[in-house]
N, C-alpha and C. Protein backbone atom coordinates (compact mmCIF):
# COMPACT_ATOMS: atom_id res chain seq x y z
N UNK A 1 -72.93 163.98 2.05
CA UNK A 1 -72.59 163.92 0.65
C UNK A 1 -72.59 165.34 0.09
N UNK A 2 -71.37 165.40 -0.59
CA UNK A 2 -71.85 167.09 -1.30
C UNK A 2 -71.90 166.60 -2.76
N UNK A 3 -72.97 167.74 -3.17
CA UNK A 3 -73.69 167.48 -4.43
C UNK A 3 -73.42 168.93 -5.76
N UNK A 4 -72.52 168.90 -6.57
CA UNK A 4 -72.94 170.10 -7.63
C UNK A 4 -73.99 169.87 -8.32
N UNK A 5 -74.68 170.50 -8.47
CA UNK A 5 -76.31 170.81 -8.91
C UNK A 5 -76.47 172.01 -9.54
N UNK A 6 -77.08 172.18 -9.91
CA UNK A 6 -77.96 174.13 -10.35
C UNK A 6 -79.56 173.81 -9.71
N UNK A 7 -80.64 173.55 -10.48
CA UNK A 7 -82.04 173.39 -10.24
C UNK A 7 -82.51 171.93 -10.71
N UNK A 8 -84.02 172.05 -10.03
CA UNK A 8 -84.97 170.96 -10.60
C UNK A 8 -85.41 170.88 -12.19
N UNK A 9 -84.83 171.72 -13.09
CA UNK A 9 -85.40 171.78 -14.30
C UNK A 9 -84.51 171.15 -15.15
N UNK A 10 -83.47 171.02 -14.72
CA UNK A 10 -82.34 169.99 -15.58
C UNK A 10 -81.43 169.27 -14.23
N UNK A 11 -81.89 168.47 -13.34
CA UNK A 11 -81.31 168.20 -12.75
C UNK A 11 -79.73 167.43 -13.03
N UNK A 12 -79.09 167.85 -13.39
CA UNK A 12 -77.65 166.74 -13.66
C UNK A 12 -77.24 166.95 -12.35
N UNK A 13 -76.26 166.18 -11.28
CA UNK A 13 -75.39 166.56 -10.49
C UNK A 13 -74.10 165.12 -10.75
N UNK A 14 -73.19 166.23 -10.00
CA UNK A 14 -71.84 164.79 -9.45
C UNK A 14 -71.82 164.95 -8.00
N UNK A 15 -72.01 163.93 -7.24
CA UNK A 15 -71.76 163.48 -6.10
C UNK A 15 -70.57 163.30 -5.80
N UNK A 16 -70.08 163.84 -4.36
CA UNK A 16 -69.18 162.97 -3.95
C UNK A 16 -69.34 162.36 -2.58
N UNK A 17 -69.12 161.29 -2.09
CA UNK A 17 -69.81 160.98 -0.89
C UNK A 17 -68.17 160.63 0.13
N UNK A 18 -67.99 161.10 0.91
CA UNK A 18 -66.57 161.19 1.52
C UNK A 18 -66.59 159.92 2.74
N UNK A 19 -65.87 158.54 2.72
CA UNK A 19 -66.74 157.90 3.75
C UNK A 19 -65.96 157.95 4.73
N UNK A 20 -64.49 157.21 4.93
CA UNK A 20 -63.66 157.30 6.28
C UNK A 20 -61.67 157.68 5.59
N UNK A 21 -61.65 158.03 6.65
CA UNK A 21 -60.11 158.61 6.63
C UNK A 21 -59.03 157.10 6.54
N UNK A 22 -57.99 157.24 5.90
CA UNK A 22 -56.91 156.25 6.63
C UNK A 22 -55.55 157.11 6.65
N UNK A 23 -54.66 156.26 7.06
CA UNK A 23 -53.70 156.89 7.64
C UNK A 23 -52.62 155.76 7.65
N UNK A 24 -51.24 155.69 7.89
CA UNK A 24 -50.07 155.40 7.50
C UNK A 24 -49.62 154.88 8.77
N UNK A 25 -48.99 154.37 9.45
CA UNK A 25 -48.28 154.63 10.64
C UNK A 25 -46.72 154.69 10.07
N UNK A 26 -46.18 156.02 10.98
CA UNK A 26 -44.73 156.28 10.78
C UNK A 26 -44.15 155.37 11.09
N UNK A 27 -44.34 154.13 12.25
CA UNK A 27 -43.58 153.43 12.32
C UNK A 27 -43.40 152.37 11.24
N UNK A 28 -41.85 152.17 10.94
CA UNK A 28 -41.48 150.85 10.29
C UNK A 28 -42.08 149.67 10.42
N UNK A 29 -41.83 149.20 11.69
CA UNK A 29 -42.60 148.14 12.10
C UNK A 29 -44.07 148.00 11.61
N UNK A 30 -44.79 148.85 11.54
CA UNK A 30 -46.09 148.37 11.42
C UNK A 30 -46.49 149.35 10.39
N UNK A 31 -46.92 149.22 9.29
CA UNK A 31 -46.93 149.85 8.06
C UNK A 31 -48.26 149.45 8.08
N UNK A 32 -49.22 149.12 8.85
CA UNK A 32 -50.96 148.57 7.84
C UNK A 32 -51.44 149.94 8.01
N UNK A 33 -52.69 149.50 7.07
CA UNK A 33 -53.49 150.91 6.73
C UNK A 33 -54.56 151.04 8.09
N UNK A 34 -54.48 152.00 8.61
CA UNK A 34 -55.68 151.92 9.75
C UNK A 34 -56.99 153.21 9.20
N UNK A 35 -58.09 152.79 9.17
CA UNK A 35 -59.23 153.51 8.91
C UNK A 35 -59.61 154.05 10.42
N UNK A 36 -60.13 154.96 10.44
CA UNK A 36 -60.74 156.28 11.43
C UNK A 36 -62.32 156.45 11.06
N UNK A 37 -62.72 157.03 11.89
CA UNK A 37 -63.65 157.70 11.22
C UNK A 37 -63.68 159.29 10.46
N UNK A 38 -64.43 159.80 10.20
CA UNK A 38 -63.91 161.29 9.37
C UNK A 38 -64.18 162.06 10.87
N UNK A 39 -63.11 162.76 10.24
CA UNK A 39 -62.55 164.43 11.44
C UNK A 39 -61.51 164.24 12.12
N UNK A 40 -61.13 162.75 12.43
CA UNK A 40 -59.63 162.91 12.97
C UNK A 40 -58.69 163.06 12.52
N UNK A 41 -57.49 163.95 13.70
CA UNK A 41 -56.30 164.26 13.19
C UNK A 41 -55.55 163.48 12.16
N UNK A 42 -54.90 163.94 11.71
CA UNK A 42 -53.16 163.55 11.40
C UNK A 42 -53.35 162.29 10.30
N UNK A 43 -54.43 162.15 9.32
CA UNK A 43 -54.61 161.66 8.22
C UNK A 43 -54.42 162.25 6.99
N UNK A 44 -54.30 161.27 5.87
CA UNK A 44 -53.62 161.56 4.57
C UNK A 44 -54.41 161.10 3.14
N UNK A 45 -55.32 160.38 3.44
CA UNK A 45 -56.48 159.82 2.39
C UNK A 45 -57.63 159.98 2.74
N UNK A 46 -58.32 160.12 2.35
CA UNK A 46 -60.04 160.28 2.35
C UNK A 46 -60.58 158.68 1.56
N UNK A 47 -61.01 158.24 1.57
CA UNK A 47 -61.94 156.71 1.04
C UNK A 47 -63.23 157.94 0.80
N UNK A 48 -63.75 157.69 -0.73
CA UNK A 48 -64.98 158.10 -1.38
C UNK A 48 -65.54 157.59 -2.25
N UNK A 49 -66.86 157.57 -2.59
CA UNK A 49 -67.53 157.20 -3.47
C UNK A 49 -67.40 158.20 -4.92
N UNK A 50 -68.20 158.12 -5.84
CA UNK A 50 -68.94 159.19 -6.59
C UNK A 50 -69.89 159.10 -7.25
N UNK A 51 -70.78 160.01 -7.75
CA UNK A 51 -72.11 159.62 -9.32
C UNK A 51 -72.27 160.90 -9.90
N UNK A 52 -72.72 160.28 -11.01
CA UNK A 52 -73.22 160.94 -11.92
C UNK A 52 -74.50 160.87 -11.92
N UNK A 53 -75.39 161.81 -12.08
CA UNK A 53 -76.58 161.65 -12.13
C UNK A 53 -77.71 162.59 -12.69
N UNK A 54 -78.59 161.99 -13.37
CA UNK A 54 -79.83 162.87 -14.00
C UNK A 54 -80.75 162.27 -13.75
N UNK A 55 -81.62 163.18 -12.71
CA UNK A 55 -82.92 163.23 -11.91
C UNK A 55 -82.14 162.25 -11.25
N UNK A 56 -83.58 161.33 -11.41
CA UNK A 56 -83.22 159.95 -10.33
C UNK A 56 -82.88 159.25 -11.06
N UNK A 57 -81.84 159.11 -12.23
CA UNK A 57 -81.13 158.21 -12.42
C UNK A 57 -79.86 158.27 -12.38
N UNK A 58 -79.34 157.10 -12.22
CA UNK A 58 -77.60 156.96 -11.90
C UNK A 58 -77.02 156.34 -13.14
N UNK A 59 -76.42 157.75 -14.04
CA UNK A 59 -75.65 157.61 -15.01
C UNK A 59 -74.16 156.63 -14.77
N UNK A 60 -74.09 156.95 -13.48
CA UNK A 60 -72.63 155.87 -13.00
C UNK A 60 -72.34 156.47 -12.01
N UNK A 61 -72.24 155.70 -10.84
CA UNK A 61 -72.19 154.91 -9.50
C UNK A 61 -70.28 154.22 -9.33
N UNK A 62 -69.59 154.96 -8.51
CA UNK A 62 -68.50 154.14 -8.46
C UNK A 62 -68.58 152.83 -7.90
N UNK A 63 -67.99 151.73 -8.64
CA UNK A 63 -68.13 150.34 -8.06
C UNK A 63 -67.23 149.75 -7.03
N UNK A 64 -66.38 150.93 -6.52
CA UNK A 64 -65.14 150.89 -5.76
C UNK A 64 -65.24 152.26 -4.54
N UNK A 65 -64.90 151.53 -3.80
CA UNK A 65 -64.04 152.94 -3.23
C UNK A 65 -63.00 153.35 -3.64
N UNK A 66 -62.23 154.68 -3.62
CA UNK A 66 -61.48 155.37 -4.29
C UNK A 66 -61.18 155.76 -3.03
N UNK A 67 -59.89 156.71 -3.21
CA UNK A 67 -59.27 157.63 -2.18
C UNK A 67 -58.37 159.14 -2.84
N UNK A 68 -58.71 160.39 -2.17
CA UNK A 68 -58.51 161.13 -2.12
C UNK A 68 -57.08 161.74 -1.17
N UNK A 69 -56.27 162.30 -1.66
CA UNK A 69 -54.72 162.64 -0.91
C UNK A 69 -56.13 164.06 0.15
N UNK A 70 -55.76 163.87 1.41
CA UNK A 70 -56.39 164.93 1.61
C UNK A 70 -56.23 166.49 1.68
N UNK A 71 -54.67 167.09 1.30
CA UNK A 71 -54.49 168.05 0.39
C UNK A 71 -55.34 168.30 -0.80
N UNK A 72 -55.70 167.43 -1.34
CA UNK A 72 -56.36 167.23 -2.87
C UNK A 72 -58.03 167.93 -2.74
N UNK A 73 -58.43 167.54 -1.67
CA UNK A 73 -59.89 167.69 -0.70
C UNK A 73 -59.83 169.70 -0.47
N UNK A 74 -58.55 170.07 0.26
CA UNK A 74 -58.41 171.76 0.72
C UNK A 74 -58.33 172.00 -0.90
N UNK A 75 -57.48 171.48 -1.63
CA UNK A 75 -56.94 172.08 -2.83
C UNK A 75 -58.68 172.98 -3.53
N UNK A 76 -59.08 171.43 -3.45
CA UNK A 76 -60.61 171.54 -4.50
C UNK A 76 -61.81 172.51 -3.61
N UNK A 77 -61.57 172.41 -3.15
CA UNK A 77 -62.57 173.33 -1.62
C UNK A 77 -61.45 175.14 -1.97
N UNK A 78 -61.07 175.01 -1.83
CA UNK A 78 -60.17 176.36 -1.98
C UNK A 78 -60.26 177.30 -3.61
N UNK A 79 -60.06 176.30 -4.30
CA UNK A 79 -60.77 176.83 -6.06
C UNK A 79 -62.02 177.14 -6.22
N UNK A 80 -62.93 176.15 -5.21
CA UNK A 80 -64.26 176.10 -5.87
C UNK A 80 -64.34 177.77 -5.01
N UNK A 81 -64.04 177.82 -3.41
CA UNK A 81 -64.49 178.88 -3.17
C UNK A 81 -63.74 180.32 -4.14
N UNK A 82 -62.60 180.07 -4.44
CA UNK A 82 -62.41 181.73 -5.66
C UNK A 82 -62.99 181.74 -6.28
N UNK A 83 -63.72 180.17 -7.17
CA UNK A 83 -64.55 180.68 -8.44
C UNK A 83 -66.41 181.30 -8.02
N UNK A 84 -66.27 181.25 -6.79
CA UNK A 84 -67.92 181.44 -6.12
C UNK A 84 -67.71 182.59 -5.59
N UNK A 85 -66.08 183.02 -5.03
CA UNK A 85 -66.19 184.57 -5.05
C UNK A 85 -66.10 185.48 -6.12
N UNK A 86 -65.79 184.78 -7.42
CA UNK A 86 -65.31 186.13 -8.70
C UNK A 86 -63.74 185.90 -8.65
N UNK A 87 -63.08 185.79 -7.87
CA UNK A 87 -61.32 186.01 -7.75
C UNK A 87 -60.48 184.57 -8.86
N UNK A 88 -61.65 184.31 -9.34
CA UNK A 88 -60.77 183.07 -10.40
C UNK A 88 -62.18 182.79 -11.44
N UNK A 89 -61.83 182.39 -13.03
CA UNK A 89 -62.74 181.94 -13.58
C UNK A 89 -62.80 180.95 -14.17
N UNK A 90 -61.44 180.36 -14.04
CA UNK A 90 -61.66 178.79 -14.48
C UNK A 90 -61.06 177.84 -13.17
N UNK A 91 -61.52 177.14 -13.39
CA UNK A 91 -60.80 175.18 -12.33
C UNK A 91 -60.72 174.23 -13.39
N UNK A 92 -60.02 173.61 -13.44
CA UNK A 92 -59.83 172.24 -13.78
C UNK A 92 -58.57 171.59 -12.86
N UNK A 93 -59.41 170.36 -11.98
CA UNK A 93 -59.00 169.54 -10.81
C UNK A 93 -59.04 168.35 -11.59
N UNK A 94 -58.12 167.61 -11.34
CA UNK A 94 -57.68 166.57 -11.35
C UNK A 94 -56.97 165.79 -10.21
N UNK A 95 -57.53 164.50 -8.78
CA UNK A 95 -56.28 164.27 -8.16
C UNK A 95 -55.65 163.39 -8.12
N UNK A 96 -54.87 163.71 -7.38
CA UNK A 96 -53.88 163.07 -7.21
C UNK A 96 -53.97 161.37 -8.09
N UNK A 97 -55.02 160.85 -7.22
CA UNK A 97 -55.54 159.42 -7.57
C UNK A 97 -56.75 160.01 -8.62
N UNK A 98 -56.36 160.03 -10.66
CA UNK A 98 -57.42 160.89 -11.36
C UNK A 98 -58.45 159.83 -11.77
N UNK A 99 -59.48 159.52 -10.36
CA UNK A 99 -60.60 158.54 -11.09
C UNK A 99 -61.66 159.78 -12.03
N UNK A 100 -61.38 160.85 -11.47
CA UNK A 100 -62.53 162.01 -11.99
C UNK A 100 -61.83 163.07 -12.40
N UNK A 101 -62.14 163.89 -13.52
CA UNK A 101 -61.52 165.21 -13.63
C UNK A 101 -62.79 166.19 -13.54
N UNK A 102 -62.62 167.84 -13.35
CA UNK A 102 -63.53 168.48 -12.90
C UNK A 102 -63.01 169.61 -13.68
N UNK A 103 -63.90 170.34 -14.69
CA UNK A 103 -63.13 171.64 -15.20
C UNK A 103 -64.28 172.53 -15.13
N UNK A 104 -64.45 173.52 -14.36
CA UNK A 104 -65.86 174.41 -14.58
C UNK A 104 -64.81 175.95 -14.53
N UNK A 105 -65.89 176.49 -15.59
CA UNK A 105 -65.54 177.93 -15.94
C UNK A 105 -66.28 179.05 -16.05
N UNK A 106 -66.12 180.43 -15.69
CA UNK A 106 -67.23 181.22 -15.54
C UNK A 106 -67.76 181.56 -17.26
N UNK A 107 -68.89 181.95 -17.52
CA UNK A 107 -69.69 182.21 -19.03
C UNK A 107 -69.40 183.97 -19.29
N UNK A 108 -69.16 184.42 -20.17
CA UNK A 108 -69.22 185.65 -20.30
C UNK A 108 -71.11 185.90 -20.88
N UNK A 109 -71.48 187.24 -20.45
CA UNK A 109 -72.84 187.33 -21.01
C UNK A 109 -72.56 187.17 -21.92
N UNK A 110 -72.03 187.31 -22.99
CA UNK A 110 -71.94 186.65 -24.41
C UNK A 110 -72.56 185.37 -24.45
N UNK A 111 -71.73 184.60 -23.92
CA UNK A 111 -72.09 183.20 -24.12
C UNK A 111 -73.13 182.38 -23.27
N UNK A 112 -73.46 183.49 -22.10
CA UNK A 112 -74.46 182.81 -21.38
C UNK A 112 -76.07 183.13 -22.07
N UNK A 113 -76.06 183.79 -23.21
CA UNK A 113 -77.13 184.15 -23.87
C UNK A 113 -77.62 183.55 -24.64
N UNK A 114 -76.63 182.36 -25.24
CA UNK A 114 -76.85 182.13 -26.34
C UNK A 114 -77.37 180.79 -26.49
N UNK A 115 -78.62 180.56 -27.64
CA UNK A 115 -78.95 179.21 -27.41
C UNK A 115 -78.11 178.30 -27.75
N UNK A 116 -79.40 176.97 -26.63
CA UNK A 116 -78.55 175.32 -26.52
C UNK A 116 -77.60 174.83 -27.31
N UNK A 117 -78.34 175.41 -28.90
CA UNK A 117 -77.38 174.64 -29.66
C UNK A 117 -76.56 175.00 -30.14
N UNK A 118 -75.94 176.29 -29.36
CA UNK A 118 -74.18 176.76 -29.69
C UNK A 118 -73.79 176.28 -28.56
N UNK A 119 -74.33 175.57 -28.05
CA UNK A 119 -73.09 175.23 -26.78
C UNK A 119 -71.59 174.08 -26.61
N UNK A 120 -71.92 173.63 -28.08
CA UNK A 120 -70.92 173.02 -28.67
C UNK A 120 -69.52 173.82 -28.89
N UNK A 121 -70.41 175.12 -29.44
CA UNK A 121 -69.32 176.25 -30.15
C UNK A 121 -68.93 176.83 -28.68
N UNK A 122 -69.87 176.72 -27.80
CA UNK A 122 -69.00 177.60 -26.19
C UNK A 122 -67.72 176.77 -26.07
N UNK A 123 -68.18 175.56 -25.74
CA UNK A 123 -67.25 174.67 -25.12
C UNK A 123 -66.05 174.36 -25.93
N UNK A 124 -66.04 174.62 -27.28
CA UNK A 124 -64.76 174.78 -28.13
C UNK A 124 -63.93 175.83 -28.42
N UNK A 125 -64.94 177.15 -27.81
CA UNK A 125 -64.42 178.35 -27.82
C UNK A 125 -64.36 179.07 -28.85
N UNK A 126 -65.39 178.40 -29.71
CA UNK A 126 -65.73 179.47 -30.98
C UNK A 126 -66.44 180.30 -30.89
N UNK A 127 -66.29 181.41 -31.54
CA UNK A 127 -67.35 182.16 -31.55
C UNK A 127 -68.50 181.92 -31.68
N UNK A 128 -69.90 183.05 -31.62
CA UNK A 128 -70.99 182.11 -31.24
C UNK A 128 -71.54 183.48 -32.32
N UNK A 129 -72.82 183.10 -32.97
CA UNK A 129 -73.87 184.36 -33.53
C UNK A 129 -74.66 184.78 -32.46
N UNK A 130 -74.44 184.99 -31.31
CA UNK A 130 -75.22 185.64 -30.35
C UNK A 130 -75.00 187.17 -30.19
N UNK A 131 -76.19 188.16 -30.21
CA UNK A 131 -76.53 189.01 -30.56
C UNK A 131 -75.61 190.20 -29.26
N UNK A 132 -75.75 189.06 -28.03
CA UNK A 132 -75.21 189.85 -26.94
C UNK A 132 -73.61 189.63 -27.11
N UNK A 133 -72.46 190.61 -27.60
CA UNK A 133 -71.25 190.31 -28.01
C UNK A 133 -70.47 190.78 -26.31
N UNK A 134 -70.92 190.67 -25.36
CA UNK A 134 -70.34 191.29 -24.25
C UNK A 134 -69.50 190.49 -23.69
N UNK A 135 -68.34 190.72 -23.29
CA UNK A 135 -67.20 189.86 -22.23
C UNK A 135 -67.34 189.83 -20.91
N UNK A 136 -68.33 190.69 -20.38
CA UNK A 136 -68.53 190.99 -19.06
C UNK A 136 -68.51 189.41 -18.46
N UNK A 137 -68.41 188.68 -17.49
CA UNK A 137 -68.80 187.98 -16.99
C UNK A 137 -70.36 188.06 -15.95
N UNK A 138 -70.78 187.06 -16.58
CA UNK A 138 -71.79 186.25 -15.77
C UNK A 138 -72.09 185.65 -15.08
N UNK A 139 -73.25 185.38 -13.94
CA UNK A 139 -73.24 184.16 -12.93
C UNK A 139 -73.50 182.92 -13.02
N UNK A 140 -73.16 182.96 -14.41
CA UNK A 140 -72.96 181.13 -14.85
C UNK A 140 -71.91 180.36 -15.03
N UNK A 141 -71.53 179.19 -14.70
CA UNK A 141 -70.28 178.34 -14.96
C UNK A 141 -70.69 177.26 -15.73
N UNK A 142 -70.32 176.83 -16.21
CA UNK A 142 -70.12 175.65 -17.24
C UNK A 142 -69.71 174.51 -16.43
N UNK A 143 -69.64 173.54 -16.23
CA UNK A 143 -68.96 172.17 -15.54
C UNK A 143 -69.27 171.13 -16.40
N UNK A 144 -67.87 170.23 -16.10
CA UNK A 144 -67.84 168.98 -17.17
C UNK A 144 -67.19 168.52 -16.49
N UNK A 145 -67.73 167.03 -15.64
CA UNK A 145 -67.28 165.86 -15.03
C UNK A 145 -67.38 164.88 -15.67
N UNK A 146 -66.36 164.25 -15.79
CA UNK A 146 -66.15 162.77 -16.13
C UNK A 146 -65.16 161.70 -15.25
N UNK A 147 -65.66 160.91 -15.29
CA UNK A 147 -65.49 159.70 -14.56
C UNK A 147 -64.01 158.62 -15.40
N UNK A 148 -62.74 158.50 -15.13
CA UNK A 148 -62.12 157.85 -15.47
C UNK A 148 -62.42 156.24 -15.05
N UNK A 149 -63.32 155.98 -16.47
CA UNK A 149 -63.61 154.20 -15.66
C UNK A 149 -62.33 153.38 -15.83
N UNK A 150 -61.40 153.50 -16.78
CA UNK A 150 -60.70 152.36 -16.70
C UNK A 150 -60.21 152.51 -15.85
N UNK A 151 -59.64 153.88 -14.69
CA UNK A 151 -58.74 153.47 -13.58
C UNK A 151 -59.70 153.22 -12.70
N UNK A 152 -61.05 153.24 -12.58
CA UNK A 152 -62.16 153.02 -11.42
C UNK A 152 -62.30 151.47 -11.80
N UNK A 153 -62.10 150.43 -13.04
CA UNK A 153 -62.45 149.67 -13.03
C UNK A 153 -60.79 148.32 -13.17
N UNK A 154 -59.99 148.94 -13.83
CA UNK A 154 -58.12 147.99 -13.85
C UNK A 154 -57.43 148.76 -13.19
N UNK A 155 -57.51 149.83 -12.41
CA UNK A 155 -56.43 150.55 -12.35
C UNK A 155 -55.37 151.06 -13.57
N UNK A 156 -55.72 151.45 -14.80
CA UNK A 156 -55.02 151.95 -15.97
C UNK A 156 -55.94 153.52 -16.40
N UNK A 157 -54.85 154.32 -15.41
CA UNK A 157 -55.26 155.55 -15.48
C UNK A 157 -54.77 156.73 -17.01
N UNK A 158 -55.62 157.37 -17.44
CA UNK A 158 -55.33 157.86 -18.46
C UNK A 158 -56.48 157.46 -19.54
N UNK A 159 -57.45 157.10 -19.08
CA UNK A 159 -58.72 156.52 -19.87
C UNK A 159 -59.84 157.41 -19.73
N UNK A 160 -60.80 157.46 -20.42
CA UNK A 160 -61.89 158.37 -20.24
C UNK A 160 -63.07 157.51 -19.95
N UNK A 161 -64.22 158.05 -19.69
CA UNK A 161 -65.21 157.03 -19.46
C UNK A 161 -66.82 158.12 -19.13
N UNK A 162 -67.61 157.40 -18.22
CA UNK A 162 -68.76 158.86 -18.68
C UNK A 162 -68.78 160.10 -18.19
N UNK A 163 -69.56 160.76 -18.34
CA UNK A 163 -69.16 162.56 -18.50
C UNK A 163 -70.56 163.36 -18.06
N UNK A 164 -70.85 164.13 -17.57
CA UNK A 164 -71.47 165.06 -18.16
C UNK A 164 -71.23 166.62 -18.15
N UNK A 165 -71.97 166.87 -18.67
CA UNK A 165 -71.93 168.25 -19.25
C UNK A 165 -73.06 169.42 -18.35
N UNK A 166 -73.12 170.35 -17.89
CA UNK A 166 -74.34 170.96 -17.17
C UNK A 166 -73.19 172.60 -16.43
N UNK A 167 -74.89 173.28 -16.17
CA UNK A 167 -74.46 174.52 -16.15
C UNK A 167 -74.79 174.74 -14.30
N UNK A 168 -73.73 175.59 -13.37
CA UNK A 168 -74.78 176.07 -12.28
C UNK A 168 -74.36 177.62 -12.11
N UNK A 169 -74.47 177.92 -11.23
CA UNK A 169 -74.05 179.39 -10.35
C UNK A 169 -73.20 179.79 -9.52
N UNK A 170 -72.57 181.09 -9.70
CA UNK A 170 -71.83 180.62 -8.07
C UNK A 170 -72.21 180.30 -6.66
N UNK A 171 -73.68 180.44 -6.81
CA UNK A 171 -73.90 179.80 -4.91
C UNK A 171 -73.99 178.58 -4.69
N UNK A 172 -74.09 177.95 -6.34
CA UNK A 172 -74.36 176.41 -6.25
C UNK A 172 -72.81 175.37 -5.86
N UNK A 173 -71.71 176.41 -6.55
CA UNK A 173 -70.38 176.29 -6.39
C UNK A 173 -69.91 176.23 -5.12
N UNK A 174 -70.52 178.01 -4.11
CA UNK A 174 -70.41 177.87 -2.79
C UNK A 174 -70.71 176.39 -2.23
N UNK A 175 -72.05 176.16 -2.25
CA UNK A 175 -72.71 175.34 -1.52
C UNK A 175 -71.99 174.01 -1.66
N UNK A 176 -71.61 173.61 -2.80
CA UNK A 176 -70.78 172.43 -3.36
C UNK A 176 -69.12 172.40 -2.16
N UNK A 177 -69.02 173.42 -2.14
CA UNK A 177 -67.85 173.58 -1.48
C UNK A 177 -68.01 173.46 0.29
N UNK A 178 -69.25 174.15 0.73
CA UNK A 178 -69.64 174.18 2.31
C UNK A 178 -69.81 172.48 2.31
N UNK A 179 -70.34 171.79 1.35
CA UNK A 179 -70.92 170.38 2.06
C UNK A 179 -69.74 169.32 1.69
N UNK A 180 -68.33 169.83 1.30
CA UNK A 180 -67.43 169.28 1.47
C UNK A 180 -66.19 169.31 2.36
N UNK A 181 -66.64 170.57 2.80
CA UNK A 181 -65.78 171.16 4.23
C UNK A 181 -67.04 170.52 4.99
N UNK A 182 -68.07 170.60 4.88
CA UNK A 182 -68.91 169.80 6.46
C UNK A 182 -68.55 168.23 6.72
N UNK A 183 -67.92 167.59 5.53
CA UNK A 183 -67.72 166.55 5.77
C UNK A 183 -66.57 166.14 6.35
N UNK A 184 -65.49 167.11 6.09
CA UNK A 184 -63.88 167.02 6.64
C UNK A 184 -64.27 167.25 7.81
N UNK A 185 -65.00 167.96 8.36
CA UNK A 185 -65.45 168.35 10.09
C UNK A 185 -66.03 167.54 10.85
C-alpha cells in the first residue's frame, strides 16, 4: 500500500492500495476481462482500493474496487517525483477513471510561516499578514484529496464527496511515490 503522510502529530493520510492487474485480449473472439497478478506484462488497468484517514480512523474506505489506466499510475509516479525533486511546484491528477482528484503544491516561506488560521487565505491565494513576505520556496506542500463518491458509489462522475486537507514534505512525496512504483514491480 502506498501511503501520503507527513508525521505522527497530525496524522491525515490517503491510501492507495493497488490489488491486481487486468487486461483485454486482442482477440475478437474472446473479449473477457482476465485478472493477473501485479507485475505482469502487457496490462492496461490496475484494480485499487483507497482511504482517507485520520490516525486510526477511516474517514472513507472505498466500497468498490476501482481501476486505474496504467499510464495514469507512471503519469502520477512521474509528477510526484518532479515535485520531490524541486523541477515542478504544483500537481493536480485526476484519472482517467476520476474516483479521486489529487492537487498538492509547493508553500512559499511566506506562506509556510503563517498561522493555522490563514490557511484558508493560502488555499485561496490571498494574501496572508504574515510577517515573513518571502517567495522563496519551501519544503512544504499543501495536498487536498478528495474522494468522488457519487462515481465510487452510481457511477455519475463529476460529483464531489469527502476531502481532506493536510500538509507533507518532499521526502514524504518521494516516499509516496517509491511505494507506488514497489507495487507496479
Amino acid at each position: 500500500m502506498a501511503t501520503l503522510t507527513h508525521n505522527n502529530k497530525y496524522p491525515c493520510a490517503f491510501d492507495l492500495r493497488l490489488l491486481e492487474w487486468e487486461r483485454y485480449s486482442s482477440k475478437k473472439e474472446n473479449s473477457e476481462v482476465k485478472t493477473v497478478p501485479l507485475g505482469e506484462p502487457y496490462t492496461l488497468w490496475v484494480k485499487y482500493r483507497m482511504a482517507l484517514r485520520v490516525g486510526d480512523t477511516a474517514l472513507y474506505q472505498s466500497s468498490k474496487e476501482t481501476t486505474f489506466v496504467l499510464e495514469d499510475i507512471g503519469r502520477l509516479i512521474e509528477h510526484l517525483l518532479q515535485l520531490a525533486s524541486g523541477s515542478k511546484d504544483k500537481l493536480a491528477f485526476d484519472p482517467i477513471e476520476p474516483d479521486f482528484g489529487l492537487v498538492i503544491h509547493r508553500l512559499t516561506k511566506s506562506s509556510a510561516s503563517v498561522t493555522v488560521s490563514s490557511a484558508a487565505e493560502i488555499r485561496a491565494g490571498e494574501l496572508t499578514n504574515a510577517t515573513n513576505q518571502s517567495a522563496a520556496p519551501s519544503n512544504l506542500f499543501d495536498v487536498e484529496v478528495w474522494i468522488d463518491y457519487p462515481n465510487q458509489a452510481d457511477r455519475f462522475y463529476g460529483g464531489y464527496g469527502p476531502g481532506l486537507y493536510f500538509f507533507v514534505e518532499a521526502l514524504d512525496i518521494e516516499q509516496f511515490a517509491s511505494q507506488l512504483q514497489a507495487e507496479l514491480n
